[in-house]
C-alpha atoms as a PDB file:
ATOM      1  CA  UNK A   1      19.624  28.059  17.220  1.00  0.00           C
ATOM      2  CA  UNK A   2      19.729  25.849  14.053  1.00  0.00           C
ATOM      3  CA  UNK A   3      19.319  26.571  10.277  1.00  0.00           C
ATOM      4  CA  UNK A   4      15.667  26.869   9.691  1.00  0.00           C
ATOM      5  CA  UNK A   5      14.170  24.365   6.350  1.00  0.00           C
ATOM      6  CA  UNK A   6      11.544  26.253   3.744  1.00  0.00           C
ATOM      7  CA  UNK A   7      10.122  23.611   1.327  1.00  0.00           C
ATOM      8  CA  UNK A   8       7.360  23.986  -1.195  1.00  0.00           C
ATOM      9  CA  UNK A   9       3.914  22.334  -1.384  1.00  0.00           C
ATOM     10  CA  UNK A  10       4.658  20.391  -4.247  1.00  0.00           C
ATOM     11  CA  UNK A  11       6.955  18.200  -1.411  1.00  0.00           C
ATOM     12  CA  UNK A  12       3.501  16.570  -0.333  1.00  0.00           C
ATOM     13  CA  UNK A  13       3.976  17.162   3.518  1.00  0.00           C
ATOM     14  CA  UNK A  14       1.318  16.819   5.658  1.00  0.00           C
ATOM     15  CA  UNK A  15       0.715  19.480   7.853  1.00  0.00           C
ATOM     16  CA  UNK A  16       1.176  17.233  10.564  1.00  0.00           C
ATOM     17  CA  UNK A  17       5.115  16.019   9.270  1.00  0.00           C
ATOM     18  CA  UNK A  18       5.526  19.979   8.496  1.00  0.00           C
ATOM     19  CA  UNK A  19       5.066  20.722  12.032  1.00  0.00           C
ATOM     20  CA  UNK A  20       6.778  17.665  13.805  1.00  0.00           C
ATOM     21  CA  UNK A  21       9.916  18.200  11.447  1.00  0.00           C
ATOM     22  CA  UNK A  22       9.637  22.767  12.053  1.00  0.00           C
ATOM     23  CA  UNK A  23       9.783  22.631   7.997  1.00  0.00           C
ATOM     24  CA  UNK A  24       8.085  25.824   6.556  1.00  0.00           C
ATOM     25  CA  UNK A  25       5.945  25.177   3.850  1.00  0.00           C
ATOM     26  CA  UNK A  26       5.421  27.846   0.805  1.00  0.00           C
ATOM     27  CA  UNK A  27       2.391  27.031  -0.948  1.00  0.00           C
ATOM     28  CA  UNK A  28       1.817  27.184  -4.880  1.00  0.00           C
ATOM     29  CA  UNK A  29      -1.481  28.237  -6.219  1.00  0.00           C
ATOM     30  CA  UNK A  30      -3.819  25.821  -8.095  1.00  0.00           C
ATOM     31  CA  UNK A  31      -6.881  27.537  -9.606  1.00  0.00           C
ATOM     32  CA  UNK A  32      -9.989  26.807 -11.385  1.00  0.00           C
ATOM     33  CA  UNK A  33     -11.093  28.774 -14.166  1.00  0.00           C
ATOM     34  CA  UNK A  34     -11.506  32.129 -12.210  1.00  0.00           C
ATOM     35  CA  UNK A  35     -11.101  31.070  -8.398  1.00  0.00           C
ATOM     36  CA  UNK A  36      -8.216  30.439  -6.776  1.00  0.00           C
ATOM     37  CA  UNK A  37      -6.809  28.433  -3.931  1.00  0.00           C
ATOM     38  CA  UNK A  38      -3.436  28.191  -1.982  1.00  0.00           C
ATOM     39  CA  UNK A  39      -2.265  24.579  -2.221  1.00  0.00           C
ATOM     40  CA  UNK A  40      -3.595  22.628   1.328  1.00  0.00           C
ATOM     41  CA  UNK A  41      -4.281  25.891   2.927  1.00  0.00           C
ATOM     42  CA  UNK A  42      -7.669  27.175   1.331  1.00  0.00           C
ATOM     43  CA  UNK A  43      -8.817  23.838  -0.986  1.00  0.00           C
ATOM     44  CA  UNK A  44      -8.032  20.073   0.671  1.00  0.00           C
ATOM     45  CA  UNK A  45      -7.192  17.712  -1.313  1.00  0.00           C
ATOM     46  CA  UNK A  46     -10.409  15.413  -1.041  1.00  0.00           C
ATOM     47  CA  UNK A  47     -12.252  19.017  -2.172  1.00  0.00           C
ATOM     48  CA  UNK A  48      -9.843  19.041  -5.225  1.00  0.00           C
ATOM     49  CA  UNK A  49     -10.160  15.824  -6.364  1.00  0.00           C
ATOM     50  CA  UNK A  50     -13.909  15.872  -6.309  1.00  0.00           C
ATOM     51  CA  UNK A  51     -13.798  18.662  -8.511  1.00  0.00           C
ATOM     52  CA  UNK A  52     -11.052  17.673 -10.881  1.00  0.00           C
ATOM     53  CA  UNK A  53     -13.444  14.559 -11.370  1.00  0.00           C
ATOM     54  CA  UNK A  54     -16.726  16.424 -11.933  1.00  0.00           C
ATOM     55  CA  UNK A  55     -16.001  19.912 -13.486  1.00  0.00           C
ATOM     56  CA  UNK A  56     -15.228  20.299 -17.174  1.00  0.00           C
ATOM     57  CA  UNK A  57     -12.925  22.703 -16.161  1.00  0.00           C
ATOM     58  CA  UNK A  58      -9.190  22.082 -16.194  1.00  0.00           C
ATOM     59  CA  UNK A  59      -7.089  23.217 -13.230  1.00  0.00           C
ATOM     60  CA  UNK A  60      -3.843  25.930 -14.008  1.00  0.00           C
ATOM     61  CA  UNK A  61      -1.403  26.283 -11.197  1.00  0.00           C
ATOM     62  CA  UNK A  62       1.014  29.008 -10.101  1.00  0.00           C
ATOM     63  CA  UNK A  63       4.174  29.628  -8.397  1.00  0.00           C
ATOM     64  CA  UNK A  64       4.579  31.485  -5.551  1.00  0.00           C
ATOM     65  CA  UNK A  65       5.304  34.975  -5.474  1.00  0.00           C
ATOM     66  CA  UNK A  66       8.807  36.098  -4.042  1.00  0.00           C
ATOM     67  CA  UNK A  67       6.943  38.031  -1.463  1.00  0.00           C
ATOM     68  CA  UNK A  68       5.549  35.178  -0.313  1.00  0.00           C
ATOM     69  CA  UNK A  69       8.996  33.707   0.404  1.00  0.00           C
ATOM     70  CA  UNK A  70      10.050  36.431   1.627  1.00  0.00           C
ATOM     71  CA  UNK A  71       7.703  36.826   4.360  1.00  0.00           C
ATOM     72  CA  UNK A  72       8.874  33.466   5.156  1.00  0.00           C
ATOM     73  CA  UNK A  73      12.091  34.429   5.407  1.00  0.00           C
ATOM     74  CA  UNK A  74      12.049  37.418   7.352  1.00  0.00           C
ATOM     75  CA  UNK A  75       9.970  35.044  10.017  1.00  0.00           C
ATOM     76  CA  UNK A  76      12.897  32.402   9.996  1.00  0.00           C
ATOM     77  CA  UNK A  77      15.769  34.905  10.217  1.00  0.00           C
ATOM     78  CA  UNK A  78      14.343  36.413  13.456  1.00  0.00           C
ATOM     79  CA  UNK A  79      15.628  33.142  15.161  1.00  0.00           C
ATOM     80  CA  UNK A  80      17.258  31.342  13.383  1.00  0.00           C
ATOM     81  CA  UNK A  81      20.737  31.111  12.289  1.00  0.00           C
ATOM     82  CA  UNK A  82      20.093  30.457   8.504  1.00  0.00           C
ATOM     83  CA  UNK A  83      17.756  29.310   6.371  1.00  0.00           C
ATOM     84  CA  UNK A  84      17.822  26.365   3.543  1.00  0.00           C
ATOM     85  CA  UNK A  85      15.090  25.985   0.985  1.00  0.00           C
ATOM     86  CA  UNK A  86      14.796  23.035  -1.211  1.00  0.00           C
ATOM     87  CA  UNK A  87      12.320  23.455  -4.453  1.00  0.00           C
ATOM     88  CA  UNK A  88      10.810  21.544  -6.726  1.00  0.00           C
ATOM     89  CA  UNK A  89      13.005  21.029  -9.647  1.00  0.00           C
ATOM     90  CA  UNK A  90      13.275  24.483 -11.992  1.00  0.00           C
ATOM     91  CA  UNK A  91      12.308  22.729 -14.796  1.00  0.00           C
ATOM     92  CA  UNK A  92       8.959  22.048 -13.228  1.00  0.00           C
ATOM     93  CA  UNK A  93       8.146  25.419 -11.975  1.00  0.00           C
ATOM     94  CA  UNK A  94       9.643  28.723 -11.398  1.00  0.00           C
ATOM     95  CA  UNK A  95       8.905  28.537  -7.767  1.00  0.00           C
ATOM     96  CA  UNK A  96      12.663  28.085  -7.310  1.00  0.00           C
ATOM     97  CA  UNK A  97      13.306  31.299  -9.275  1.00  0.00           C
ATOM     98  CA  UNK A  98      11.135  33.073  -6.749  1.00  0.00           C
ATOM     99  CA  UNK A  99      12.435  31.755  -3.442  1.00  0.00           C
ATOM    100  CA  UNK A 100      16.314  32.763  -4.531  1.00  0.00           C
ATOM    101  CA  UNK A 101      14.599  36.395  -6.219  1.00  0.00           C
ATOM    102  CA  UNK A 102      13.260  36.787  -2.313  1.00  0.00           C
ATOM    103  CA  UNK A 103      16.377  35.670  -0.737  1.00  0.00           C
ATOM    104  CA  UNK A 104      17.666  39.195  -2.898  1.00  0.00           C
ATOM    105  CA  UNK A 105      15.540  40.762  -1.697  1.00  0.00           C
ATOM    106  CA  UNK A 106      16.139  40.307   2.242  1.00  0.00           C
ATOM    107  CA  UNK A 107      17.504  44.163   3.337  1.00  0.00           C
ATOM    108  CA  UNK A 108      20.534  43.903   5.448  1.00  0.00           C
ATOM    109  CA  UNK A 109      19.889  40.116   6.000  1.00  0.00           C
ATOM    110  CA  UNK A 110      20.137  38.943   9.825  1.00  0.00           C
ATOM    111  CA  UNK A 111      20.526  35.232   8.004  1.00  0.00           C
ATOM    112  CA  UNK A 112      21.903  34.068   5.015  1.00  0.00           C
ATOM    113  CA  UNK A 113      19.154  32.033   2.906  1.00  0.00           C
ATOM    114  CA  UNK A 114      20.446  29.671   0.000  1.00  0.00           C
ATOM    115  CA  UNK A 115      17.949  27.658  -2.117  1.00  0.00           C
ATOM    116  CA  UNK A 116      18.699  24.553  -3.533  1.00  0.00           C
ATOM    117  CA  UNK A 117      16.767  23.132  -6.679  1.00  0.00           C
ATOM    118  CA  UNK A 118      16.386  19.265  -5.996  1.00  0.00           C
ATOM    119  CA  UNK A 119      15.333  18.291  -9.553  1.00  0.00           C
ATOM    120  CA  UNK A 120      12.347  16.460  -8.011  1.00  0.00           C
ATOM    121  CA  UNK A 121       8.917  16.829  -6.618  1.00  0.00           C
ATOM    122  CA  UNK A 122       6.485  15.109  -4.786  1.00  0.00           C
ATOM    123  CA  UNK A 123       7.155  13.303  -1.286  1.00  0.00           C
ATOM    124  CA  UNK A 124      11.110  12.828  -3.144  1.00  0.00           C
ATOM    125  CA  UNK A 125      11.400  16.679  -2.314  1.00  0.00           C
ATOM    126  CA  UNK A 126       9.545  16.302   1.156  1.00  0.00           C
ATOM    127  CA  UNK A 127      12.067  13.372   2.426  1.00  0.00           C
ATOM    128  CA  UNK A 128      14.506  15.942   1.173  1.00  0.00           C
ATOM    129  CA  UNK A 129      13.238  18.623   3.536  1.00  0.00           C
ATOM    130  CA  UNK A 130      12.793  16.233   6.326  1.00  0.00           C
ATOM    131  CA  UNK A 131      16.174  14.587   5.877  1.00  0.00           C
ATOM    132  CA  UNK A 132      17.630  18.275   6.171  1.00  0.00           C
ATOM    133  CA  UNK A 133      15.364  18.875   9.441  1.00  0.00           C
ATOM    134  CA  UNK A 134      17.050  16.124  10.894  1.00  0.00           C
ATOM    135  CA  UNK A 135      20.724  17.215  10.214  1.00  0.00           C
ATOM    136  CA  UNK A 136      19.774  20.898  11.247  1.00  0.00           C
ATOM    137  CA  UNK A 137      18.652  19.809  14.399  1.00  0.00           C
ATOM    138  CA  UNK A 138      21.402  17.551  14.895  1.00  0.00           C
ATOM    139  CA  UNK A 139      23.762  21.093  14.527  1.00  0.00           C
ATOM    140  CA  UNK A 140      24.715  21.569  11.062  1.00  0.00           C
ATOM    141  CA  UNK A 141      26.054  24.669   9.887  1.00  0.00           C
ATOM    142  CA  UNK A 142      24.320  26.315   6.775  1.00  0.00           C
ATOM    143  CA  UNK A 143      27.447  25.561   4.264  1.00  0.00           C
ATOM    144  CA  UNK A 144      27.488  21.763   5.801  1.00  0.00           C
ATOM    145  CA  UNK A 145      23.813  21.545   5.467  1.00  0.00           C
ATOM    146  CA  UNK A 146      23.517  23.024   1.661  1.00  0.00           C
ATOM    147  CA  UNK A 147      26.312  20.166   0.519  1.00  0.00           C
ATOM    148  CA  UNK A 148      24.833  17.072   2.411  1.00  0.00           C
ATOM    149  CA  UNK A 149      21.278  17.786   0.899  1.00  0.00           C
ATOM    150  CA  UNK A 150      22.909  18.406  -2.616  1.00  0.00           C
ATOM    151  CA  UNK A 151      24.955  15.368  -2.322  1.00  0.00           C
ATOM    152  CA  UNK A 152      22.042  13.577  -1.188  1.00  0.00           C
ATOM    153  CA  UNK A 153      19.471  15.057  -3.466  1.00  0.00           C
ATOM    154  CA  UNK A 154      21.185  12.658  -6.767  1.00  0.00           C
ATOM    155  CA  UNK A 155      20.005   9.701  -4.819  1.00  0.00           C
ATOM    156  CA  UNK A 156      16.606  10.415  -3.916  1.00  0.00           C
ATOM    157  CA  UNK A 157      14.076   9.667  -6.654  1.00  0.00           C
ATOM    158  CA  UNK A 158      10.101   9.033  -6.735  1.00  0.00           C
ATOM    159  CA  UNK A 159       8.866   6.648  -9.118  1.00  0.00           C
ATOM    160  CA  UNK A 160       5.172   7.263 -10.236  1.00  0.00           C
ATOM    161  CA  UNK A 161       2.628   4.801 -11.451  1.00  0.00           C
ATOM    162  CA  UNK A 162      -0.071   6.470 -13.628  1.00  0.00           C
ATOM    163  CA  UNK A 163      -3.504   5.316 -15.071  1.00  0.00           C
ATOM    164  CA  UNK A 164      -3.225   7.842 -17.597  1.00  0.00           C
ATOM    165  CA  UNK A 165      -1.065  10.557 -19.173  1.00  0.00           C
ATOM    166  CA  UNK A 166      -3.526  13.071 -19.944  1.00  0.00           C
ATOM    167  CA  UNK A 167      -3.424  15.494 -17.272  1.00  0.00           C
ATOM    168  CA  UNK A 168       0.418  16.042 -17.548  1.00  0.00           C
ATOM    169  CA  UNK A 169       0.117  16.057 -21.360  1.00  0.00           C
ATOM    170  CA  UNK A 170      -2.669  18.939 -20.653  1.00  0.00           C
ATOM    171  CA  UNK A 171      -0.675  20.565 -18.246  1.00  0.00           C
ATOM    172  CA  UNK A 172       2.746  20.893 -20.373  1.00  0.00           C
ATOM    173  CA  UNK A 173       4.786  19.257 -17.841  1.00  0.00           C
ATOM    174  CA  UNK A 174       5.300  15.416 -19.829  1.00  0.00           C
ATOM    175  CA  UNK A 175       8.523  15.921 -20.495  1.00  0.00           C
ATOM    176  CA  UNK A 176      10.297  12.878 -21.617  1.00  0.00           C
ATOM    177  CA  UNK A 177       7.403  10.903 -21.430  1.00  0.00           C
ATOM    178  CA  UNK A 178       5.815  12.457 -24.634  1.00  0.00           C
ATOM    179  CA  UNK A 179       6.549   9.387 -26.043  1.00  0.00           C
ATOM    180  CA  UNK A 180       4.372   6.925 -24.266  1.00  0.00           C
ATOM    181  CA  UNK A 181       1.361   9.087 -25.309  1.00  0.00           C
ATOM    182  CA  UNK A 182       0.188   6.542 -28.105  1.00  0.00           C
ATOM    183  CA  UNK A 183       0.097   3.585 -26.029  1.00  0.00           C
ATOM    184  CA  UNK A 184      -3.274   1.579 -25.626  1.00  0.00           C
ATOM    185  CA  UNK A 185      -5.522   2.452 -23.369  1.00  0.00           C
ATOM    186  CA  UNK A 186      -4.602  -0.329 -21.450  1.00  0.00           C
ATOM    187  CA  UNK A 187      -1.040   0.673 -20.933  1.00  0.00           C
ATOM    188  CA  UNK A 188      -0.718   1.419 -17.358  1.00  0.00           C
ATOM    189  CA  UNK A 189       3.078   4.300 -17.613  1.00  0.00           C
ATOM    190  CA  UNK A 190       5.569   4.400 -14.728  1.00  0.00           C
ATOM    191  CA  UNK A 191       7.560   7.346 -14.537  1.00  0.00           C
ATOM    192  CA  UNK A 192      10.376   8.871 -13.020  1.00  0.00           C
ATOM    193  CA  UNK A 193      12.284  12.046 -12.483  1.00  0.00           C
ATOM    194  CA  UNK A 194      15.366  12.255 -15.315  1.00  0.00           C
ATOM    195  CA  UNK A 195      18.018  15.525 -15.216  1.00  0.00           C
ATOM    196  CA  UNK A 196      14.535  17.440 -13.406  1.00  0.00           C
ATOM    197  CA  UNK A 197      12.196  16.064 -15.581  1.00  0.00           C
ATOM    198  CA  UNK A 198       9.455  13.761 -15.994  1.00  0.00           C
ATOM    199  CA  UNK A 199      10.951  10.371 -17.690  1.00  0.00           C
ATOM    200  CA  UNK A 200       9.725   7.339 -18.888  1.00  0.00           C
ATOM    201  CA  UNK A 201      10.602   3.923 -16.727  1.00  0.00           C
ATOM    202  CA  UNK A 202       8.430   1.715 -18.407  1.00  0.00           C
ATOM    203  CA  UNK A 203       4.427   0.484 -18.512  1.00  0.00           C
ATOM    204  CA  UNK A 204       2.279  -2.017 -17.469  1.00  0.00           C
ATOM    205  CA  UNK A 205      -0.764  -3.561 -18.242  1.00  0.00           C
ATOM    206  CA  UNK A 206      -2.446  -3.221 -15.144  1.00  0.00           C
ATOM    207  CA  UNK A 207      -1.840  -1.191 -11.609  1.00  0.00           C
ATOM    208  CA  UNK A 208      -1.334  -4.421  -9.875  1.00  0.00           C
ATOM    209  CA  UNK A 209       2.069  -5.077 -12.182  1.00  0.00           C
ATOM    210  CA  UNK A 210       2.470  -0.735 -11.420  1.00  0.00           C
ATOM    211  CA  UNK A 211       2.255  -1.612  -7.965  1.00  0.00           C
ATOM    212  CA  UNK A 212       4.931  -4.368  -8.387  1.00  0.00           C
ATOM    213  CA  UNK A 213       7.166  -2.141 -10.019  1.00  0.00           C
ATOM    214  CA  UNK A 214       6.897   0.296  -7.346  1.00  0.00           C
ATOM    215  CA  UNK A 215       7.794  -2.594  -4.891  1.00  0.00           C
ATOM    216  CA  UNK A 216      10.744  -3.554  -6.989  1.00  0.00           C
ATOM    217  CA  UNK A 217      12.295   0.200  -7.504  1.00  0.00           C
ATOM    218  CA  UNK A 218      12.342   0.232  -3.697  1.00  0.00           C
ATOM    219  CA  UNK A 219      14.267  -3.531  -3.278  1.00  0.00           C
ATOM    220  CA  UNK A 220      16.670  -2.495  -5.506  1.00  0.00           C
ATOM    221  CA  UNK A 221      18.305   0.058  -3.040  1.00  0.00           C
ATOM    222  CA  UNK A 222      20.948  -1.861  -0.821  1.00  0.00           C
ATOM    223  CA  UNK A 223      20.440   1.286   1.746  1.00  0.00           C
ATOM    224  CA  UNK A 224      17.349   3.058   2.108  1.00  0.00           C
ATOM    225  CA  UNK A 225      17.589   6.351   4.602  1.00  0.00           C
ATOM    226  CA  UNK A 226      14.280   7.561   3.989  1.00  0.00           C
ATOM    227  CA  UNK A 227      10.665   6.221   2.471  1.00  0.00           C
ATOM    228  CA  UNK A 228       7.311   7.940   1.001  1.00  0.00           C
ATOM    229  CA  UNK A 229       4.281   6.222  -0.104  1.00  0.00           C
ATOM    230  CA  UNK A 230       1.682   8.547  -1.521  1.00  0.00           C
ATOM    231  CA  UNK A 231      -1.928   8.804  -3.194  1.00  0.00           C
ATOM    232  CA  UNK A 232      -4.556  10.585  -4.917  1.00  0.00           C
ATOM    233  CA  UNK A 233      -8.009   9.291  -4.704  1.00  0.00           C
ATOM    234  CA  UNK A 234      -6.923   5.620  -3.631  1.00  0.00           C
ATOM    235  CA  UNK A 235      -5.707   4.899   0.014  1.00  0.00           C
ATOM    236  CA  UNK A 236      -6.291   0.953  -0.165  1.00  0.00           C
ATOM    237  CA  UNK A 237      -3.510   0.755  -2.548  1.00  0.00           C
ATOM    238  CA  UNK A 238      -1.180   2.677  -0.998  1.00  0.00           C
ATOM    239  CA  UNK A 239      -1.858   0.610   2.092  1.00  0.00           C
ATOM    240  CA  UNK A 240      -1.394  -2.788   0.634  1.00  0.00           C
ATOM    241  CA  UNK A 241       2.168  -1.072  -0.725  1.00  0.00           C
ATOM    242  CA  UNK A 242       2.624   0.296   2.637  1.00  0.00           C
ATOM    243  CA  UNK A 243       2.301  -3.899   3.580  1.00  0.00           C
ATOM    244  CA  UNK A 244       4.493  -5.176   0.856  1.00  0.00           C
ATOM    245  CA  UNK A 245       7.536  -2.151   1.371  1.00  0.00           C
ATOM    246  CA  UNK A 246       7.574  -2.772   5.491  1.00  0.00           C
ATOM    247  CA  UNK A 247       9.554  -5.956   4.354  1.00  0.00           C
ATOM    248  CA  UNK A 248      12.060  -3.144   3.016  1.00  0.00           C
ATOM    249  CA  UNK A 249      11.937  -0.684   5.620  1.00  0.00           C
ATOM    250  CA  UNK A 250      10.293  -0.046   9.144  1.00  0.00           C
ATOM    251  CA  UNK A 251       6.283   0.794   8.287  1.00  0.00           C
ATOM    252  CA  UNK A 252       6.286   3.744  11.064  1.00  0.00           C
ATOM    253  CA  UNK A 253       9.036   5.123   9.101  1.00  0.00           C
ATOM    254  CA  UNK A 254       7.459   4.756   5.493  1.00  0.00           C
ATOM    255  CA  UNK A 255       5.754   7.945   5.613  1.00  0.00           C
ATOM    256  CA  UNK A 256       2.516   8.240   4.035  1.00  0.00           C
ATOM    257  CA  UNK A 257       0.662  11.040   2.233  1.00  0.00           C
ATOM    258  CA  UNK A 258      -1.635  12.186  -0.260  1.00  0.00           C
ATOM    259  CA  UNK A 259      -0.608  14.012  -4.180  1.00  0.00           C
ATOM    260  CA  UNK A 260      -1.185  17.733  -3.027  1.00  0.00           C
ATOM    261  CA  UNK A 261      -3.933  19.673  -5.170  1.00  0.00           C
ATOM    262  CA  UNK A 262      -1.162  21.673  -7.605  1.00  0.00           C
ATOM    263  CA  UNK A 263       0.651  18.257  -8.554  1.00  0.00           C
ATOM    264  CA  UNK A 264      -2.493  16.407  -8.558  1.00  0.00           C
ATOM    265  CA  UNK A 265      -3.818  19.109 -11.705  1.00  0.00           C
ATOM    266  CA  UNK A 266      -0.921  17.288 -13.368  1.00  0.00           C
ATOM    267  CA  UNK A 267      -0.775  13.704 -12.079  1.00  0.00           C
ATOM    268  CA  UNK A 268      -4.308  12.897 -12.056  1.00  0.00           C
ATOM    269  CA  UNK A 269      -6.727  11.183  -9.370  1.00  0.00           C
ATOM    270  CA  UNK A 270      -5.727   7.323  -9.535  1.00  0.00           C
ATOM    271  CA  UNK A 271      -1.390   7.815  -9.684  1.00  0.00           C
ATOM    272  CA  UNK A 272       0.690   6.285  -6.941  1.00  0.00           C
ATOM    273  CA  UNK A 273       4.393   6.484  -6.155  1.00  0.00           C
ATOM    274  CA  UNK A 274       7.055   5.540  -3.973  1.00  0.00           C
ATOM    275  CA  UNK A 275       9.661   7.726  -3.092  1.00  0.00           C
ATOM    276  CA  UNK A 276      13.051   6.525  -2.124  1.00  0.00           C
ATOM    277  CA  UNK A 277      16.781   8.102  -0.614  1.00  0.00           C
ATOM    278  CA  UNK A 278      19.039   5.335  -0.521  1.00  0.00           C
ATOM    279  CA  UNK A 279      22.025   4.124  -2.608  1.00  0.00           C
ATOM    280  CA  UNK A 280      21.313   1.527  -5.288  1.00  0.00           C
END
């Protein structure tokens, strides 16, 4: 038996990378004025961004409960000989509050659970996860596995091209980049993750020069372990950065997804990002 990996939806796994990696997914909540849907379970993400686009309605999101963790849990412990879970960053969410209130809660525990808070989000948390499938397959203890993921955790990073700022500066969660809310229209922000939160990098005047600086984040690693491209509403970019990053890294090992409803409320429909592990 090997230590079993719990992520969050914010990590932007596919189903299909959930499943090949046995990573157990925990979703958030993102809702719409009155109805409410459990992040890539009950709304898809083409559904969401159809309706972020058309509806004068602005999306909230919510953490998951600590029973829903705990269900998890209690799953995982059955056979398994542990169980890691890696979080968004705290300062995001409180979804990392509730995973270690459920790990509390386990009664006479047949598995010890520790959750790590990776400071990140997006497909940086999901190469996370996977990265700590790998390892737990490959027979790491618990205590090995919670020190290599921390340790590797400060070098994995996502860096986010946006069109605009308004849906994080609606949804509270701008963080350092309040500043780069007066730019022209034209003004294309890149941002990062910074101490678990939202930071400036720097802007552009289109998404062609966003797309370079994506490119150029990524060549500036002199060892990459693990890749992410991702997307909202537009795959054609992503694929022509897919293209240019293969020059970097294998393609069938830049793994490719879409923004997941709940981080989508914040980032928007046209954002893309690369996420890189790797030493600089």
């Amino acid at each position: 038996m090997s230590v079993k990996i719990v992520t969050d939806s914010t990590s932007d796994l596919t189903p299909a990378l959930a499943k090949e990696f046995d990573i157990s997914v925990v979703p958030l909540t993102v809702s719409f004025g009155r109805e409410s849907f459990l992040d890539r379970v009950e709304i898809s993400t083409d559904e969401f961004y159809r309706r972020l686009s058309t509806e004068e309605t602005f999306p909230h999101t919510t953490q998951p409960s600590p029973n829903a963790f705990l269900n998890v849990y209690k799953k995982l412990c059955a056979d398994g000989e542990g169980v890691l879970v890696i979080t968004i960053s705290k300062k995001l969410s409180g979804t990392f509050d509730s995973a270690l209130s459920a790990a509390q809660l386990l009664e006479k525990p047949k598995c010890r659970v520790e959750v790590i808070n990776s400071e990140v989000t997006a497909a940086a948390l999901g190469l996370l996860a996977i990265w700590a499938a790998k390892k737990a397959a490959a027979g790491l203890s618990l205590d090995e596995l919670k020190k290599a993921v921390t340790e590797q955790a400060v070098c994995t990073k996502p860096v986010m091209a946006f069109d605009t700022l308004k849906y994080l500066a609606r949804g509270g969660r701008i963080g350092k980049a309040q500043g780069l809310l007066g730019s022209l229209l034209s003004v294309k922000p890149v941002l990062t993750m910074s101490d678990g939160q939202v930071a400036p990098l720097t802007r552009v005047r289109s998404m062609n020069a966003a797309i370079d600086v994506l490119y150029n984040f990524a060549a500036g690693h002199r060892q990459i372990d693990e890749m992410a491209v991702e997307y909202a509403t537009t795959p054609e970019m992503a694929d022509a950065l897919i293209d240019r990053l293969s020059d970097l890294h294998p393609r069938e090992r830049i793994y490719r997804t879409t923004v997941s409803p709940v981080l989508g409320a914040y980032m928007g429909p046209s954002v893309l990002s690369v996420s890189v592990m790797g030493k600089t």
